[in-house]
Protein backbone atom coordinates (compact mmCIF):
# COMPACT_ATOMS: atom_id res chain seq x y z
CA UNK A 1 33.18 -18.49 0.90
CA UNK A 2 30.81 -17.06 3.41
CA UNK A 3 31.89 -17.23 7.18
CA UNK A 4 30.32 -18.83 10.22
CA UNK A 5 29.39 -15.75 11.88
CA UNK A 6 26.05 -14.41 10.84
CA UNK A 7 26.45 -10.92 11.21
CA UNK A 8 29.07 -11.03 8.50
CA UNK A 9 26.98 -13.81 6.23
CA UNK A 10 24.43 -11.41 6.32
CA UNK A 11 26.53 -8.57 5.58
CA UNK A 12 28.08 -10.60 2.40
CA UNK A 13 24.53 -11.48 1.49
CA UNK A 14 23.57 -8.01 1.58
CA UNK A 15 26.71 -6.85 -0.30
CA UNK A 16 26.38 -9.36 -3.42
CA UNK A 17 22.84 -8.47 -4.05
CA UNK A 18 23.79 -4.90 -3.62
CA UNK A 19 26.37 -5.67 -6.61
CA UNK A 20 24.36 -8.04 -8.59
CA UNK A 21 22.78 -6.36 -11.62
CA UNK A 22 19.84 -8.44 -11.99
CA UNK A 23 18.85 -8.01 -8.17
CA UNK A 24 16.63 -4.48 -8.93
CA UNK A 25 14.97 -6.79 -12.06
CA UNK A 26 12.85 -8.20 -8.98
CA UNK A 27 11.31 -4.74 -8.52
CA UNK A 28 8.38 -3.31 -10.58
CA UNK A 29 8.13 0.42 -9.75
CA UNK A 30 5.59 3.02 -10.74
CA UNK A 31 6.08 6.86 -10.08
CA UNK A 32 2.58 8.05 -9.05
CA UNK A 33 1.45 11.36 -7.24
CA UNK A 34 -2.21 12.53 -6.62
CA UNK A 35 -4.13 14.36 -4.05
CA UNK A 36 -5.55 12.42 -1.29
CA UNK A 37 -9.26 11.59 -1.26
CA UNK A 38 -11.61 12.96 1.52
CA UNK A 39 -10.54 11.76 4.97
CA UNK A 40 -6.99 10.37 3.87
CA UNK A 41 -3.94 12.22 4.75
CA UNK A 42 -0.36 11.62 3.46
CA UNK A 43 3.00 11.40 4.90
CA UNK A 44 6.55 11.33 4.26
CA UNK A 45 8.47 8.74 6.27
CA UNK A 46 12.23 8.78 6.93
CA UNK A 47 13.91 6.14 6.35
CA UNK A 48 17.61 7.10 4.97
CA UNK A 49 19.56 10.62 4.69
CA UNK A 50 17.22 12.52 2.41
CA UNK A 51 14.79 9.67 1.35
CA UNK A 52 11.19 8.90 2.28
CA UNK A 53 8.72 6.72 1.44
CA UNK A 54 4.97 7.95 0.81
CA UNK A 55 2.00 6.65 2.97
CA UNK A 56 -1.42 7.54 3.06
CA UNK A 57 -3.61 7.28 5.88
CA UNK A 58 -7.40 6.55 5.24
CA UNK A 59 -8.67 7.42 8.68
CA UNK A 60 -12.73 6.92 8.78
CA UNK A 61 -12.65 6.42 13.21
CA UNK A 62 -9.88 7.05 15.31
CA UNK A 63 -11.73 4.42 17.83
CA UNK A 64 -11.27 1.63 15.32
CA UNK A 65 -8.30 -0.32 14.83
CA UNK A 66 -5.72 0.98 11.86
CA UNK A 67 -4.14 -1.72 9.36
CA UNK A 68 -0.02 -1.06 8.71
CA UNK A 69 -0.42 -2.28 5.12
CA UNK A 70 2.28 -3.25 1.82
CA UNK A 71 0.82 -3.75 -1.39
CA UNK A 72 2.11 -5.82 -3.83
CA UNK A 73 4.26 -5.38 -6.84
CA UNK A 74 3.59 -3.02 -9.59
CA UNK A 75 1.02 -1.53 -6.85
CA UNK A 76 1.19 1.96 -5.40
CA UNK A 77 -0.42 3.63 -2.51
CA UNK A 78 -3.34 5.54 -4.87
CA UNK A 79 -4.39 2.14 -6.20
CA UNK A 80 -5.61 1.69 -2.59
CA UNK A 81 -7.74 4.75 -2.31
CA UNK A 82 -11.06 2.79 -3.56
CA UNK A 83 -9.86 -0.26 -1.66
CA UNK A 84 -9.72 1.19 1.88
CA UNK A 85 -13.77 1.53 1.53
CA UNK A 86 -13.51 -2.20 1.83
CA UNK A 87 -11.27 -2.24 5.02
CA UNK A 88 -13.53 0.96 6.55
CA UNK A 89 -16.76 -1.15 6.22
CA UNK A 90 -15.16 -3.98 8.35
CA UNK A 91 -14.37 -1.25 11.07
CA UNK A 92 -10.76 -0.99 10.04
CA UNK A 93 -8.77 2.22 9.07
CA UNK A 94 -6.02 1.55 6.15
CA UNK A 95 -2.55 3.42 6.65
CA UNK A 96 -0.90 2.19 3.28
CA UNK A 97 3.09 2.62 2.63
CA UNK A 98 5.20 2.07 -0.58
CA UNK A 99 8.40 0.58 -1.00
CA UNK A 100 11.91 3.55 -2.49
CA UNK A 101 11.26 4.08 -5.48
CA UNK A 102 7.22 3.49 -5.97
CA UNK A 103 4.74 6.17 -5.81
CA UNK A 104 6.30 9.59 -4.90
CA UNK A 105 8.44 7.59 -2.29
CA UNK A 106 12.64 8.31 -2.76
CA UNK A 107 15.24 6.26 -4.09
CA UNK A 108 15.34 3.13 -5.79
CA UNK A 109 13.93 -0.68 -4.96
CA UNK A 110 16.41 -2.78 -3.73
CA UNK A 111 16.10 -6.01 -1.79
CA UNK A 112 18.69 -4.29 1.37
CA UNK A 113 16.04 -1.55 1.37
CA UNK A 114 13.00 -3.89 1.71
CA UNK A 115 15.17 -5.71 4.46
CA UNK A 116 16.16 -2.59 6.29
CA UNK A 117 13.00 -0.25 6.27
CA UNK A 118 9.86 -2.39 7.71
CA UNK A 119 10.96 -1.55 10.93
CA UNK A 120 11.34 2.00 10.70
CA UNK A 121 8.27 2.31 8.81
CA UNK A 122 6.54 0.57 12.33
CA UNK A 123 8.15 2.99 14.14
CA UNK A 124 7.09 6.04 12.53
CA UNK A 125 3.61 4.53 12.21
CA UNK A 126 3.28 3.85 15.95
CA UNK A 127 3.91 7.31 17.31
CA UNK A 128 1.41 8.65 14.50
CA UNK A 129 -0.83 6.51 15.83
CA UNK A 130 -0.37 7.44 19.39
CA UNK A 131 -0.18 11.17 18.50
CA UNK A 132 -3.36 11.14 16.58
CA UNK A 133 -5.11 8.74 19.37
CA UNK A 134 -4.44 11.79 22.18
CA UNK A 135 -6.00 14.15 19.51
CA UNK A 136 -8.67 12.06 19.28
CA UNK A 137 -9.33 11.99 23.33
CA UNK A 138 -8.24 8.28 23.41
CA UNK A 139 -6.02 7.21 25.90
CA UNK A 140 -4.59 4.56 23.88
CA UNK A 141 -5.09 3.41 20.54
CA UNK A 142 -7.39 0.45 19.53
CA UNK A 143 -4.27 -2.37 18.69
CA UNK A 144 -3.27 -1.79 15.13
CA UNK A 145 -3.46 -5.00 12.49
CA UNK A 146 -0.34 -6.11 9.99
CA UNK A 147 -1.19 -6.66 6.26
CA UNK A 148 1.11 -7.50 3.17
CA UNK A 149 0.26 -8.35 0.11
CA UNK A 150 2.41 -10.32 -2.23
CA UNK A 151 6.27 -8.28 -2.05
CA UNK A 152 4.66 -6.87 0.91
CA UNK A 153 4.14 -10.19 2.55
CA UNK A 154 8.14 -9.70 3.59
CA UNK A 155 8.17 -6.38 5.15
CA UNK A 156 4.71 -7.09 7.31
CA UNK A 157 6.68 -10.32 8.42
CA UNK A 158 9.46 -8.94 9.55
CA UNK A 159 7.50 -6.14 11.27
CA UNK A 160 5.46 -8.59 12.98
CA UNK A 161 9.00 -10.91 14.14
CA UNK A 162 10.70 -8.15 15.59
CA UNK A 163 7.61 -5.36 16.84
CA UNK A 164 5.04 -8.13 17.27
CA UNK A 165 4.17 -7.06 20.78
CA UNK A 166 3.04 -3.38 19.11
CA UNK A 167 0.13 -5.46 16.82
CA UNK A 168 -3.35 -7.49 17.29
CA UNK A 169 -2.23 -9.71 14.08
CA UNK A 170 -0.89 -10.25 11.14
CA UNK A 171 -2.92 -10.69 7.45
CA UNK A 172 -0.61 -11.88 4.92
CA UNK A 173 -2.44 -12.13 1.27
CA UNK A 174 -1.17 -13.95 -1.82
CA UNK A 175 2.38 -13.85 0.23
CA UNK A 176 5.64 -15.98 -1.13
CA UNK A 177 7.34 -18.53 1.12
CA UNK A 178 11.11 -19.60 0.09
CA UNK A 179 12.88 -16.51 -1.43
CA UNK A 180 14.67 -19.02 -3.34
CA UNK A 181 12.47 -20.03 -5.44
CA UNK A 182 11.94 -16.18 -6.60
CA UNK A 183 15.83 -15.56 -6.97
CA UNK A 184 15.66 -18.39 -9.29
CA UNK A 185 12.75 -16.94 -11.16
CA UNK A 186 15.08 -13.95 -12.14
CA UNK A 187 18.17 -15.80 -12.58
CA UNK A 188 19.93 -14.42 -9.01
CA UNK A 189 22.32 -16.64 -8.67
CA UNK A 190 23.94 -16.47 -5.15
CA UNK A 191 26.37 -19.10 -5.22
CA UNK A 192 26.93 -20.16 -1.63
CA UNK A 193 24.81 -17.88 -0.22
CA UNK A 194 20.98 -18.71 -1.91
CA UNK A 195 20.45 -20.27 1.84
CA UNK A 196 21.53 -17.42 3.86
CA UNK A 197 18.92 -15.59 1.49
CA UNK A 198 16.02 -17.91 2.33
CA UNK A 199 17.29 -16.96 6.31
CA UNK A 200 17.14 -13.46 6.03
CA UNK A 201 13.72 -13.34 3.37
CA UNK A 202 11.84 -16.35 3.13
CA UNK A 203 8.41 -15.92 5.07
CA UNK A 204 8.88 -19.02 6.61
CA UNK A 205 12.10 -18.27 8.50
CA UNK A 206 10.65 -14.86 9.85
CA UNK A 207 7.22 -16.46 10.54
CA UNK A 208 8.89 -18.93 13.09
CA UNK A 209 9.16 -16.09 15.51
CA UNK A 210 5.99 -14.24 15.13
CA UNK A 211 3.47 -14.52 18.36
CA UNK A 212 0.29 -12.67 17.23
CA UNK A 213 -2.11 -14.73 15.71
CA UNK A 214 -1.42 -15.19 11.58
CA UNK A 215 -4.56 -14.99 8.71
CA UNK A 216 -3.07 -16.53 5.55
CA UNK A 217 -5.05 -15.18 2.86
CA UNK A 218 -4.88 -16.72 -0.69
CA UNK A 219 -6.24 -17.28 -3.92
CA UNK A 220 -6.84 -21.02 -4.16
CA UNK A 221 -6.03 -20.66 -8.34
CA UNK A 222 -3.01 -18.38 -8.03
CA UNK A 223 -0.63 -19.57 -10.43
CA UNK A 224 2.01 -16.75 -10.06
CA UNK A 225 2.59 -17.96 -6.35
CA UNK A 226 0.43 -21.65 -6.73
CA UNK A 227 -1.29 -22.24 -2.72
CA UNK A 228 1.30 -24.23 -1.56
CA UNK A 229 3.37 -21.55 -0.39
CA UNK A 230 0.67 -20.01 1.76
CA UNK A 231 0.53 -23.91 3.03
CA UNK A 232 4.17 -23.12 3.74
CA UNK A 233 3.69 -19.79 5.53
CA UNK A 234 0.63 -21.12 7.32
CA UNK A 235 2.38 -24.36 8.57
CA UNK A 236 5.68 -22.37 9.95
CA UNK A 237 3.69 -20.03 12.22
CA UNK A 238 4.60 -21.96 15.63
CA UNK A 239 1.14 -21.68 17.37
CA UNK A 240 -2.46 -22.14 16.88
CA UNK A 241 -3.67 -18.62 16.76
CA UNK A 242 -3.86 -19.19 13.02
CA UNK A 243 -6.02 -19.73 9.98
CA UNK A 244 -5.51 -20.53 6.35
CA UNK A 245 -8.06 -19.51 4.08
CA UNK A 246 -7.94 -20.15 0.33
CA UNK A 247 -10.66 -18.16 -1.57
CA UNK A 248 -12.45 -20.20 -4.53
CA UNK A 249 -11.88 -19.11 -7.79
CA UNK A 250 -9.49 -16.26 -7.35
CA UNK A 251 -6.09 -16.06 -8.47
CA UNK A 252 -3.35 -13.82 -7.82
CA UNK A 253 -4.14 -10.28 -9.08
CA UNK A 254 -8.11 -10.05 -9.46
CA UNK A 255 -8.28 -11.99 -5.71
CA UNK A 256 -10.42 -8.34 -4.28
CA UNK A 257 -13.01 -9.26 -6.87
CA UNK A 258 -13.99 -12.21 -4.39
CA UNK A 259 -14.15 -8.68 -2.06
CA UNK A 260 -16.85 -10.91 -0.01
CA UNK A 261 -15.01 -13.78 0.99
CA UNK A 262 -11.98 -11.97 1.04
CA UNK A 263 -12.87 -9.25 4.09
CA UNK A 264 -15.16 -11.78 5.56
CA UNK A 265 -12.67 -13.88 5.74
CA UNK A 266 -10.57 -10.90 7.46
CA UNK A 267 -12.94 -9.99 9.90
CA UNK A 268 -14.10 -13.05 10.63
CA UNK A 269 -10.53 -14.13 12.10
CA UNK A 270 -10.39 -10.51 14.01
CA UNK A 271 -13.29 -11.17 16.09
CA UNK A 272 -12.20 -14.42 16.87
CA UNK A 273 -8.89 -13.33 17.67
């Protein structure tokens, strides 16, 4: 039976999904390497004893703001490379990051990694940032912006709960809401512990305590994760720097072919906020 305390629930938590079998089944990893394009530059970024994850840093202006992003499942950081054109003509730079075990990153997926290494991906991130700002002759870099899409919807949350202060906002795209509801999806059975699980995951639970303003981006036919749970995310963020925008006619995985509405949407909610 779990305990009372919740250092310890979440240390049981962590420990039965560490054991349970089924827990990596969540995970869809793809081992890719290539050369960065023209004006990207990759990194390596500590985040256990002898594991790293890859990134890859389209820089097109050190003067405009840089987006922290996680792509979604199945995705790596080279499926990105044609993408970031999209974020540069909005005025953004894209610094993309994959999860152990994807892209040339260490390791394997597991749901204690994706818990565990947000933050110290932010961290590394941040005094890039800085570093290449003073190269740059800046005396401070432009605000960077959170992004997750999908699986990555959890580690820009949890980012944005715990190093909001460090970020303009937060874009979450085609994200999940109640873990739960995912577990059950890949028969996870936690027993007694499927709520500490929506605690310590669910979007919902780590949106209550972000401050920056909150873009919830979705496709208004996505059946894999139907609208309402960007309803969910949208309705937990506890002010009223927020938007919810639901993009006609795109679904889950061909939503950047509405590429339009979708960065419009995105920099519409940047200038206002």
């Amino acid at each position: 039976m779990p305990t009372n305390d919740p250092d310890s629930q979440l240390d049981e938590l962590l420990r039965a999904l560490d054991a349970n079998p089924r827990a990596t089944d969540v995970f869809y990893p793809r081992r890719v390497k290539t050369s960065p394009p023209a004006g990207a530059t990759d990194y390596d970024i500590p985040v256990a004893p002898g594991v790293t994850l890859g990134a890859r840093w389209h820089l097109s202006d050190p003067g405009n703001p840089t987006v922290l992003a996680f792509h979604g499942n199945g995705e790596t950081v080279p499926d990105y490379d044609d993408i970031a054109e999209g974020w540069h003509d909005i005025g953004l730079n894209l610094f993309m990051v994959d999860y152990r075990g994807y892209g040339w990153s260490g390791g394997q997926p597991t749901l204690r990694s994706l818990r565990e290494d947000p933050v110290k991906v932010s961290d590394f991130f941040q005094r890039e940032l800085a570093e290449t700002s003073r190269a740059a002759g800046l005396e401070q870099p432009p605000k960077p912006v959170l992004f997750g899409r999908s699986l990555g919807s959890s580690p820009a949350s949890r980012i944005a709960a715990h190093r909001g202060d460090a970020y303009r906002a937060l874009v979450l795209e085609s994200g999940f809401s109640d873990v739960r509801q995912l577990l059950a999806l890949f028969e996870i059975d936690l027993g007694d512990l499927r709520d500490q699980a929506h605690r310590s995951f669910s979007n919902p639970e780590l949106l209550r305590n972000v401050e920056i303003p909150v873009l919830v981006l979705h496709g208004a036919r996505d059946t894999l994760l139907p609208p309402d749970h960007a309803r969910e995310n949208h309705a937990a963020v506890p002010h009223q720097r927020k938007a919810l925008h639901l993009i006609d006619g795109a679904g889950h995985n061909d939503i950047l072919l509405f590429a339009s509405a979708y960065f419009g949407a995105i920099r519409a909610f940047l200038q206002k906020h």
